[in-house]
PDB file of N, CA and C in Angstrom:
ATOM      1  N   UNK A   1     -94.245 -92.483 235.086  1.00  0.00           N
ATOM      2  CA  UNK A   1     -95.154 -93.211 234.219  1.00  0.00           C
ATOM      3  C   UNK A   1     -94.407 -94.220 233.357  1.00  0.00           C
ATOM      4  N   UNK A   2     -93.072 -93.872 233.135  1.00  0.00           N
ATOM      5  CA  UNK A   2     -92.779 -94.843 231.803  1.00  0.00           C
ATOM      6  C   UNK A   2     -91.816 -96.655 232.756  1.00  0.00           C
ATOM      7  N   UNK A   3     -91.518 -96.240 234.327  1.00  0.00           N
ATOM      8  CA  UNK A   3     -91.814 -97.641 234.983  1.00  0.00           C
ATOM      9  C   UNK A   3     -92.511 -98.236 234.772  1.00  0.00           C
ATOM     10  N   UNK A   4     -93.920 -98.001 235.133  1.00  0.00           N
ATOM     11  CA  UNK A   4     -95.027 -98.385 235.051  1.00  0.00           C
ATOM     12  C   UNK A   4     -94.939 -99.348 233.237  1.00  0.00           C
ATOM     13  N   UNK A   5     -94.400 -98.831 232.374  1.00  0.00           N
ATOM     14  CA  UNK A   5     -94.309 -99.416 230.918  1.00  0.00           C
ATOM     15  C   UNK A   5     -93.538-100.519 230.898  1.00  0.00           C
ATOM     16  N   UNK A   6     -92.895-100.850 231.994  1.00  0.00           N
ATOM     17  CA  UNK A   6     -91.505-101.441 231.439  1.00  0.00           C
ATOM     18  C   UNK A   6     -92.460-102.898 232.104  1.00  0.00           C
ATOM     19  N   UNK A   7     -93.436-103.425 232.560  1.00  0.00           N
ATOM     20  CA  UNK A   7     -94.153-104.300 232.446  1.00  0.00           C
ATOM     21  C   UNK A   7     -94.574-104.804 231.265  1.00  0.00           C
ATOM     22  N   UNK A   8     -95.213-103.971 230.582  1.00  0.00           N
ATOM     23  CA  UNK A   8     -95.960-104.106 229.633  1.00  0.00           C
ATOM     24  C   UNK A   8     -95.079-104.011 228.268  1.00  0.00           C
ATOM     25  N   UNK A   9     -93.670-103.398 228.297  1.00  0.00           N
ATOM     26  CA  UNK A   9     -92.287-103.785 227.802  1.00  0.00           C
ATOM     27  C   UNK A   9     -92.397-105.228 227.373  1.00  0.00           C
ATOM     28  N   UNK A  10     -91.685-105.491 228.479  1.00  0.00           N
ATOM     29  CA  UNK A  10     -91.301-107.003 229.221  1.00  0.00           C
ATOM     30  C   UNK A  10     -92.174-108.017 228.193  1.00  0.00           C
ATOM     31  N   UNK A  11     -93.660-107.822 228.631  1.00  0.00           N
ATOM     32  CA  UNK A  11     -95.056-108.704 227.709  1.00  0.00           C
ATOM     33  C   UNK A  11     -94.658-108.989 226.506  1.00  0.00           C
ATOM     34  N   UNK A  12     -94.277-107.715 225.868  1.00  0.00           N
ATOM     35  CA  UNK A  12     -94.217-107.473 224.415  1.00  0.00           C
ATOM     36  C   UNK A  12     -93.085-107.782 223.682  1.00  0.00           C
ATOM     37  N   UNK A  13     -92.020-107.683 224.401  1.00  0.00           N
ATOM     38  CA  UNK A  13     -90.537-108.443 223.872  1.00  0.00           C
ATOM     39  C   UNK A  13     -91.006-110.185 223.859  1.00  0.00           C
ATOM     40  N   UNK A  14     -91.902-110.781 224.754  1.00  0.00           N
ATOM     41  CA  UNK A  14     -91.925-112.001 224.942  1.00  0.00           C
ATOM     42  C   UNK A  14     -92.645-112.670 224.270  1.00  0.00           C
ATOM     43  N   UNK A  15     -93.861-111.672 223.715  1.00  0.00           N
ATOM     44  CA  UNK A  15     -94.779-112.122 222.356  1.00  0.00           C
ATOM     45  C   UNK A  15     -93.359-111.928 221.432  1.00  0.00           C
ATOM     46  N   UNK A  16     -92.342-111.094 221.288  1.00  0.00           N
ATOM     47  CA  UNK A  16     -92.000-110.864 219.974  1.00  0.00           C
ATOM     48  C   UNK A  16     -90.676-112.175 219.722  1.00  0.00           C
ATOM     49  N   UNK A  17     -90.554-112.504 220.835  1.00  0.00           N
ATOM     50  CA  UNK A  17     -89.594-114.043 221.152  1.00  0.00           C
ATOM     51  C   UNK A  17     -88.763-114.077 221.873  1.00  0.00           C
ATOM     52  N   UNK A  18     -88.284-113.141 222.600  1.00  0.00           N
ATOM     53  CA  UNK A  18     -87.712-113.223 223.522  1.00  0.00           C
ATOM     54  C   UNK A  18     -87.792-113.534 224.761  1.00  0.00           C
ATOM     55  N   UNK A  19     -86.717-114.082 225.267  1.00  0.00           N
ATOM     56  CA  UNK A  19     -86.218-114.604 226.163  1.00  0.00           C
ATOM     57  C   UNK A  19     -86.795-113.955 228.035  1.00  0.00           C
ATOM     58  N   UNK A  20     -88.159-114.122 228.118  1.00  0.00           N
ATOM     59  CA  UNK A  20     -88.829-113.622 229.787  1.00  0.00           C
ATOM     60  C   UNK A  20     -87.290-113.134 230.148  1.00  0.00           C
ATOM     61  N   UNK A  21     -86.597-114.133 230.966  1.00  0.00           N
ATOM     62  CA  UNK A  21     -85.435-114.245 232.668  1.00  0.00           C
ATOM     63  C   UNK A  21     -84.548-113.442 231.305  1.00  0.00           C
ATOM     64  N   UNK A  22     -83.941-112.853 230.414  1.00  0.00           N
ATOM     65  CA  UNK A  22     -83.080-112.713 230.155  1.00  0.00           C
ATOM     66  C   UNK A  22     -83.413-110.860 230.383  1.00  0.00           C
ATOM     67  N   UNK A  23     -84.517-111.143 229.609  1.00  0.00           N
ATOM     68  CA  UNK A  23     -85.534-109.413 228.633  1.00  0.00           C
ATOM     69  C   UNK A  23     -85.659-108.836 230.628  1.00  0.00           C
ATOM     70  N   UNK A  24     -86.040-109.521 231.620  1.00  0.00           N
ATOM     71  CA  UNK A  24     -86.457-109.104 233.047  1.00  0.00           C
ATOM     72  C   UNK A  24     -84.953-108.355 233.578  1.00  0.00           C
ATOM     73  N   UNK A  25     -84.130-109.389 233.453  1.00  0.00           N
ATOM     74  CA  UNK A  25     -82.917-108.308 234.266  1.00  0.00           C
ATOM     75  C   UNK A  25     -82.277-107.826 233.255  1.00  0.00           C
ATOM     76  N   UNK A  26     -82.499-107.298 231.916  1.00  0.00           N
ATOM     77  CA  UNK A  26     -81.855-105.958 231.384  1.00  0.00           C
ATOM     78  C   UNK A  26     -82.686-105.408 232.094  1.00  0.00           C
ATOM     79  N   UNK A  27     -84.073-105.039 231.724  1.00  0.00           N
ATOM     80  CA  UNK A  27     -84.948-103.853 232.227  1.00  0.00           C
ATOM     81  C   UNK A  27     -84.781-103.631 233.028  1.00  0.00           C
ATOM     82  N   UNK A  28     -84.370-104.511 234.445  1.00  0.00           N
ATOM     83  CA  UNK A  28     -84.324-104.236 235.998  1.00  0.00           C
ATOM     84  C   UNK A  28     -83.133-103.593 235.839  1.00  0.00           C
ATOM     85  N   UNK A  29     -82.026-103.545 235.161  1.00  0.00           N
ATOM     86  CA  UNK A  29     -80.700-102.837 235.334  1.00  0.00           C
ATOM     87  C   UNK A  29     -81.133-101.277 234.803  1.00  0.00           C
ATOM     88  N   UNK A  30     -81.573-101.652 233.794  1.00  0.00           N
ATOM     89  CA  UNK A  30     -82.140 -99.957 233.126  1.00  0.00           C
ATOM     90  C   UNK A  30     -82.955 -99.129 233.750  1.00  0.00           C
ATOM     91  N   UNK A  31     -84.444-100.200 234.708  1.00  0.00           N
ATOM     92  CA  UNK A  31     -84.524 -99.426 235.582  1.00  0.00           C
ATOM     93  C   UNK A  31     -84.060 -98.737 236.999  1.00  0.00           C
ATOM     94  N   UNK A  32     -83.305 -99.769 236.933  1.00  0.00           N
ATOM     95  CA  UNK A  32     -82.428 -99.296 238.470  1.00  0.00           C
ATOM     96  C   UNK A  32     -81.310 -97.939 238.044  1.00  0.00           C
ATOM     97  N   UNK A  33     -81.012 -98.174 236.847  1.00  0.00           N
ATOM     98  CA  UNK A  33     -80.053 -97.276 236.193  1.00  0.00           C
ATOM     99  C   UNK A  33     -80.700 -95.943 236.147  1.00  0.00           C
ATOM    100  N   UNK A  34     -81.982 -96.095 235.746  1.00  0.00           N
ATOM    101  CA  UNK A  34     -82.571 -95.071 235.497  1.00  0.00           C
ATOM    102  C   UNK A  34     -83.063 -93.875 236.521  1.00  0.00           C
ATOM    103  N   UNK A  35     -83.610 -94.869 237.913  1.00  0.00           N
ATOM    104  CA  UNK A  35     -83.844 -94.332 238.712  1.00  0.00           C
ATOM    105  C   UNK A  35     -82.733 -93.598 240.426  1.00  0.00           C
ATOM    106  N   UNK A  36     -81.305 -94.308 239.813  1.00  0.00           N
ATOM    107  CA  UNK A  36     -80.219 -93.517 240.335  1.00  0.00           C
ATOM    108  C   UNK A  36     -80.181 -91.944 239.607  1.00  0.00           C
ATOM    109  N   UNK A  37     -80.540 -92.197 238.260  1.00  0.00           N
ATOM    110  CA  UNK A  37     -80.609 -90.910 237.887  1.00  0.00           C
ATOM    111  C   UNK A  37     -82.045 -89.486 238.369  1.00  0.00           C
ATOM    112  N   UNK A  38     -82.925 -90.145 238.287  1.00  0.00           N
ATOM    113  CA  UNK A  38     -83.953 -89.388 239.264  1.00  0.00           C
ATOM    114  C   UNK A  38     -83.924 -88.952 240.216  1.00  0.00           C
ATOM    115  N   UNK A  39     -83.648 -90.259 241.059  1.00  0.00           N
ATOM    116  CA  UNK A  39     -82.893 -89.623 242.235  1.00  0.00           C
ATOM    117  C   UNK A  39     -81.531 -88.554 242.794  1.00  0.00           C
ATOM    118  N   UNK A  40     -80.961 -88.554 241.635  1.00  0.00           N
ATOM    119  CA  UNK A  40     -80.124 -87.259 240.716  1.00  0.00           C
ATOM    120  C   UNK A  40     -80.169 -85.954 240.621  1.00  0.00           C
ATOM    121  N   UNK A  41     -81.541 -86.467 240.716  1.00  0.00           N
ATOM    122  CA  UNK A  41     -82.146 -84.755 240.018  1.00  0.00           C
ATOM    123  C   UNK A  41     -82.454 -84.973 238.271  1.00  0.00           C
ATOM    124  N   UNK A  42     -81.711 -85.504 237.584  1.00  0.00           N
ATOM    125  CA  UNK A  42     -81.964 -85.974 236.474  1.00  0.00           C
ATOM    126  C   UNK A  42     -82.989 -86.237 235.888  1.00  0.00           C
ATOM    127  N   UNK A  43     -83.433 -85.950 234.051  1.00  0.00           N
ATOM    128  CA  UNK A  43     -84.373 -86.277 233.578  1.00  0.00           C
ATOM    129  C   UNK A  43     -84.660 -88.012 233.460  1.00  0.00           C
ATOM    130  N   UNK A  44     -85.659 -88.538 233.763  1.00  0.00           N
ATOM    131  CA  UNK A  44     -85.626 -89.422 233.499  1.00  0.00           C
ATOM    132  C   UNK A  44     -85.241 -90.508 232.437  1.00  0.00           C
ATOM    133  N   UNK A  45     -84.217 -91.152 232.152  1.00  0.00           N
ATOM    134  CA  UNK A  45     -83.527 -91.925 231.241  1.00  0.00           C
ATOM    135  C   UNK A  45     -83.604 -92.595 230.318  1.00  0.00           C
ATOM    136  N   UNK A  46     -84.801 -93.401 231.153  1.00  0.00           N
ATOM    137  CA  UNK A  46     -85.185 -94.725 230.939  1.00  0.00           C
ATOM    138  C   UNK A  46     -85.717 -94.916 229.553  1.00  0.00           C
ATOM    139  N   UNK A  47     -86.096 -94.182 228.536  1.00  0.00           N
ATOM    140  CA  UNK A  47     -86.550 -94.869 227.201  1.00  0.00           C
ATOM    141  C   UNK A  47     -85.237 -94.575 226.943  1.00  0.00           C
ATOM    142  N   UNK A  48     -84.578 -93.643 226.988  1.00  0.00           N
ATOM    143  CA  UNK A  48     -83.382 -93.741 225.985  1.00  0.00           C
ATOM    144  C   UNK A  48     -82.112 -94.973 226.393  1.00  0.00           C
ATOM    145  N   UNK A  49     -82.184 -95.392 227.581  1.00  0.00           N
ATOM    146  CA  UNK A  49     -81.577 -96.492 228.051  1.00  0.00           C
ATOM    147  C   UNK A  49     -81.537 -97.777 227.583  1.00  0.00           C
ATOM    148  N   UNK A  50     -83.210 -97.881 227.442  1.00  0.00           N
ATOM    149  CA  UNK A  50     -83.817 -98.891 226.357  1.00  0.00           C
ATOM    150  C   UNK A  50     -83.894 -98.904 225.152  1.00  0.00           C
ATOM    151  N   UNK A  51     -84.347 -98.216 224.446  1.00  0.00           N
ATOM    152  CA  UNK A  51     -84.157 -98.100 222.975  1.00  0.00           C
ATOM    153  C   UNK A  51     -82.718 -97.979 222.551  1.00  0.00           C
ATOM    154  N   UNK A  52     -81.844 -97.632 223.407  1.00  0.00           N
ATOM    155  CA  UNK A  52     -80.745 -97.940 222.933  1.00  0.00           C
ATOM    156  C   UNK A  52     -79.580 -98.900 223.023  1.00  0.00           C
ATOM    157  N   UNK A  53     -80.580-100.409 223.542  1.00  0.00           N
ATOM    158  CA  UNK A  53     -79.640-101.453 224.303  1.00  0.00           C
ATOM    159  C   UNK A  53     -80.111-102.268 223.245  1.00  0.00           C
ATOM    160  N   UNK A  54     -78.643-103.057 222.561  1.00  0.00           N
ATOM    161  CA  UNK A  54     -79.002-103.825 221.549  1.00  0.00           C
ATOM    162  C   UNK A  54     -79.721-105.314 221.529  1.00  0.00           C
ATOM    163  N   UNK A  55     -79.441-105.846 222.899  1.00  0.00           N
ATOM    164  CA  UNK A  55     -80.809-107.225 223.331  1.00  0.00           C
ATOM    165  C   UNK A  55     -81.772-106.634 222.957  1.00  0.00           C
ATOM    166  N   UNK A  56     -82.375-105.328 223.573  1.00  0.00           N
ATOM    167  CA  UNK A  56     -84.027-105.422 223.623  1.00  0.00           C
ATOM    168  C   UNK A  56     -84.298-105.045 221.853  1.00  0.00           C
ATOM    169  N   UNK A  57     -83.156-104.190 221.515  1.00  0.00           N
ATOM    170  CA  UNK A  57     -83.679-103.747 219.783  1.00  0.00           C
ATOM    171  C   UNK A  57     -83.637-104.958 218.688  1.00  0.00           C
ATOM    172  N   UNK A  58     -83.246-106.082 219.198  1.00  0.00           N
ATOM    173  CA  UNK A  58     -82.752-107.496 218.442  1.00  0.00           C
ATOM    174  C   UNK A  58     -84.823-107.882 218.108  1.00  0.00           C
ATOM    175  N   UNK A  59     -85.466-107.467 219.225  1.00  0.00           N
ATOM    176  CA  UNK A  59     -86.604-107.729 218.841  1.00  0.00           C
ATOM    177  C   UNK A  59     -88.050-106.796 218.179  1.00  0.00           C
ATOM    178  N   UNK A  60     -87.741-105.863 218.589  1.00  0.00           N
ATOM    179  CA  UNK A  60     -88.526-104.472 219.248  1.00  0.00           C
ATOM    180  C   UNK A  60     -87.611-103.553 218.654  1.00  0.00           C
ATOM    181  N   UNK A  61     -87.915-102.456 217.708  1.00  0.00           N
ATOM    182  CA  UNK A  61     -87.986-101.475 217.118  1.00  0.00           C
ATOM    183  C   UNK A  61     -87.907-100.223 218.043  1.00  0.00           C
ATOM    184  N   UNK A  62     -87.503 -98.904 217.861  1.00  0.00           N
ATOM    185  CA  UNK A  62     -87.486 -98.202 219.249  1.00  0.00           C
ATOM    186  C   UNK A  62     -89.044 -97.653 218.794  1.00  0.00           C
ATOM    187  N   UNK A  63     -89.420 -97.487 218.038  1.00  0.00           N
ATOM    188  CA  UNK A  63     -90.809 -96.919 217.787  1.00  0.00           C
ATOM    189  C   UNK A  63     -91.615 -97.915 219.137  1.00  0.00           C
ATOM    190  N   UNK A  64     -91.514 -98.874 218.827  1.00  0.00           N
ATOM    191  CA  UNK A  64     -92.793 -99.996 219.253  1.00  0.00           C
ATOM    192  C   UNK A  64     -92.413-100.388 220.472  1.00  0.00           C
ATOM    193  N   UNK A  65     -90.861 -99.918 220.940  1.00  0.00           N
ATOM    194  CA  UNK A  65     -90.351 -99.884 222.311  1.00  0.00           C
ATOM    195  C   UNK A  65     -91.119 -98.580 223.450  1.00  0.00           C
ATOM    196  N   UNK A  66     -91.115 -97.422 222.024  1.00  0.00           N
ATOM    197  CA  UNK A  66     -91.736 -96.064 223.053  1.00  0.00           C
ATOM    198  C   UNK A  66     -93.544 -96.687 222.971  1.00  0.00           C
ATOM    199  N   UNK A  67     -93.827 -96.897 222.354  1.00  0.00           N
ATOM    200  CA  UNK A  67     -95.585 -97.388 222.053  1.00  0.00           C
ATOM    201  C   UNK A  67     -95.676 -98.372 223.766  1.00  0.00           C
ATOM    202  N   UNK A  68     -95.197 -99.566 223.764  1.00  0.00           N
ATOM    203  CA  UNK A  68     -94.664 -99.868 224.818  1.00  0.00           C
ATOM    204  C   UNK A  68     -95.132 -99.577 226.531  1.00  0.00           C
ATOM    205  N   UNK A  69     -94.080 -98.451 226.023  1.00  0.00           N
ATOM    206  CA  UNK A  69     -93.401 -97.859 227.178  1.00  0.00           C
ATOM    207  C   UNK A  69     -94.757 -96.751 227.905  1.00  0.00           C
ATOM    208  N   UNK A  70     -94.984 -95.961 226.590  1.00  0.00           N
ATOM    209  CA  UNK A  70     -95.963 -95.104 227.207  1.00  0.00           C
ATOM    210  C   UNK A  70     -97.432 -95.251 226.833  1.00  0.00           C
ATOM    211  N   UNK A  71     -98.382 -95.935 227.022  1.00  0.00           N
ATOM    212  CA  UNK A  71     -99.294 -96.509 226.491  1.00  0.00           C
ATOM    213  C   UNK A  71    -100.267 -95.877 227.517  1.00  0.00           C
ATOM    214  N   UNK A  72    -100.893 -95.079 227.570  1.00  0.00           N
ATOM    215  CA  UNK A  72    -101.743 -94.736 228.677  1.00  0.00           C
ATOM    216  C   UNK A  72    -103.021 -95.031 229.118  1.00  0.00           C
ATOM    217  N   UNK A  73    -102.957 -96.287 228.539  1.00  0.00           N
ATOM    218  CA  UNK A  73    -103.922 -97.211 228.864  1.00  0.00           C
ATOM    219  C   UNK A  73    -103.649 -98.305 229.987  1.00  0.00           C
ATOM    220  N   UNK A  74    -102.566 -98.244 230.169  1.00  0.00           N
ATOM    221  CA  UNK A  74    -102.035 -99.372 230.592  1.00  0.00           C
ATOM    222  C   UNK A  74    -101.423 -99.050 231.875  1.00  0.00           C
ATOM    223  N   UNK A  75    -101.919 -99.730 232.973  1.00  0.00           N
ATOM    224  CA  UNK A  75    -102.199 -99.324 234.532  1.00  0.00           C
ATOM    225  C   UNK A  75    -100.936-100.295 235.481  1.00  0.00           C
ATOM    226  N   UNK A  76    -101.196-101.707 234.776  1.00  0.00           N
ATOM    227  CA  UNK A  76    -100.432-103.101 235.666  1.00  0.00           C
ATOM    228  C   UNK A  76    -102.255-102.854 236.417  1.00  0.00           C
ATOM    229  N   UNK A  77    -101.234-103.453 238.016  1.00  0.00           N
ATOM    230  CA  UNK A  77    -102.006-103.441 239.205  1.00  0.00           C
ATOM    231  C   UNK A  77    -101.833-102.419 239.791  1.00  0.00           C
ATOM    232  N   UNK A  78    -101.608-101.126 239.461  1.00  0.00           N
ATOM    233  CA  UNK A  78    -101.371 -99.960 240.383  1.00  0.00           C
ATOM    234  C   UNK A  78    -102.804-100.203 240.906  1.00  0.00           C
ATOM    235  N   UNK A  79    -103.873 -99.515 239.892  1.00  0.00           N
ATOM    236  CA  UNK A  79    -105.255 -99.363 240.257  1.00  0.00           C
ATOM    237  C   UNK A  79    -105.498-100.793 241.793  1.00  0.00           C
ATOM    238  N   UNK A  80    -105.218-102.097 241.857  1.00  0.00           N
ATOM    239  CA  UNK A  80    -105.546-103.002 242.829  1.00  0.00           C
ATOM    240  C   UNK A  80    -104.729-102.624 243.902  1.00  0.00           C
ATOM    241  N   UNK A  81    -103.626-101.927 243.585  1.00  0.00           N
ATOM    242  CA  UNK A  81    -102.270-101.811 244.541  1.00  0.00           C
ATOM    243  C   UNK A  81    -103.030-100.575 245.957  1.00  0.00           C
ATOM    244  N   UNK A  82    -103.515 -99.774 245.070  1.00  0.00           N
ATOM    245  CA  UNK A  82    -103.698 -98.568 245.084  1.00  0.00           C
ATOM    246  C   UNK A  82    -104.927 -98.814 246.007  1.00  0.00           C
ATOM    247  N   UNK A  83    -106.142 -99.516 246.084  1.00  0.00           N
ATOM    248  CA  UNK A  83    -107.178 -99.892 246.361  1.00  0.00           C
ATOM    249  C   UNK A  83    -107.053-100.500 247.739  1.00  0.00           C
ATOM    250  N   UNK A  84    -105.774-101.248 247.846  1.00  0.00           N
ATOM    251  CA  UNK A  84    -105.557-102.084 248.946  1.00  0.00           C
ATOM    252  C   UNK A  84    -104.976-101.516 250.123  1.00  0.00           C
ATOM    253  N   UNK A  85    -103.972-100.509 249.276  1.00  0.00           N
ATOM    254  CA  UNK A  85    -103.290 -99.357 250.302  1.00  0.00           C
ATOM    255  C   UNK A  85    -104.571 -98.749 250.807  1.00  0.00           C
ATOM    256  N   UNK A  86    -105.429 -97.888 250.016  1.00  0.00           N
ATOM    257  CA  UNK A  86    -106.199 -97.211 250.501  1.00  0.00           C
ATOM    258  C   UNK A  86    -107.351 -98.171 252.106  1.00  0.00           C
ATOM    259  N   UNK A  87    -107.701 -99.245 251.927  1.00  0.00           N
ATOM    260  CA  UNK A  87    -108.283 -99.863 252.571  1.00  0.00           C
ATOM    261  C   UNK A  87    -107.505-100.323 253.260  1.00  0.00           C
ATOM    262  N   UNK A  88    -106.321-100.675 253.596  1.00  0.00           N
ATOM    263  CA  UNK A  88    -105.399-100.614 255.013  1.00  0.00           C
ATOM    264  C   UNK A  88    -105.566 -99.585 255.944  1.00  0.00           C
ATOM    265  N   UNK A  89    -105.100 -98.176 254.824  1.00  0.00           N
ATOM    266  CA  UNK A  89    -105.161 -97.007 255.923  1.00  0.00           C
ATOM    267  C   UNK A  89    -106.925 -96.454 256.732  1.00  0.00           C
ATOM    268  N   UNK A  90    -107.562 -96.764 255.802  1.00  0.00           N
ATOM    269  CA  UNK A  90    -109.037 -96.683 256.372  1.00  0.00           C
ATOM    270  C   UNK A  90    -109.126 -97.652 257.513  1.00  0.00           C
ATOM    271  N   UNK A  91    -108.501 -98.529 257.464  1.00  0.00           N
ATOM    272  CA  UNK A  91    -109.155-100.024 258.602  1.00  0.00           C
ATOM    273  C   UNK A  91    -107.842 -99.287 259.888  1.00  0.00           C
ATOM    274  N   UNK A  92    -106.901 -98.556 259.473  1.00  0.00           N
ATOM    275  CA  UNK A  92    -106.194 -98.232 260.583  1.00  0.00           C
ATOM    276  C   UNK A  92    -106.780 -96.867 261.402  1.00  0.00           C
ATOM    277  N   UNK A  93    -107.478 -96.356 260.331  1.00  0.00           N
ATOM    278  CA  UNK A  93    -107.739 -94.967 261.228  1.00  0.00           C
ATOM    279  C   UNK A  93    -109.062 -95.142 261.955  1.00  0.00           C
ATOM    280  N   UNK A  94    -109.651 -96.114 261.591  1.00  0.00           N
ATOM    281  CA  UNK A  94    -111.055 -96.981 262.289  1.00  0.00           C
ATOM    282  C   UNK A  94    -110.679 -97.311 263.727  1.00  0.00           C
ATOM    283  N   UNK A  95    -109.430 -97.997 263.537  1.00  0.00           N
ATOM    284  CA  UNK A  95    -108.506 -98.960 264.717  1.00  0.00           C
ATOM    285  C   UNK A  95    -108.772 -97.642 266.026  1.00  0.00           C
TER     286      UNK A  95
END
């Protein structure tokens, strides 16, 4: 779930002034960082990766970094992603 945040991260560093191409590949390192560790076996990392990297805290508070991060309102396009997958595999098992 807290991948899924690091979109809606991203948004919110960029309202707060930062830099889109700069704020995109920390997160992509943190998440890639993060998810060597999952793949680990490991607890997932990733807020503490972030809240504790001094680019993203230059803008963003770790409070308003976790607000962010886990917002459970906040989908992206899974829900369209999700919709489209599903209607591929239906049109294949039709086939």
């Amino acid at each position: 779930r807290l991948f899924v945040g690091i979109e809606k991260l991203l948004m919110e560093l960029v309202k707060a002034g930062a830099d889109r191409g700069e704020m995109h590949q920390i997160l992509r390192n943190k998440a890639l960082e993060a998810w060597d560790a999952v793949r680990d076996g490991k607890t997932n990392p990733i807020k503490d990766l972030i809240t504790s990297d001094p680019e993203i805290t230059k803008f963003m508070e770790s409070t308003q970094i976790t607000t962010a991060l886990e917002d459970p309102a906040y989908l992206g396009d899974a829900p369209a992603r999700a919709n489209a997958m599903a209607d591929t595999i239906r049109t294949a098992i039709k086939s």
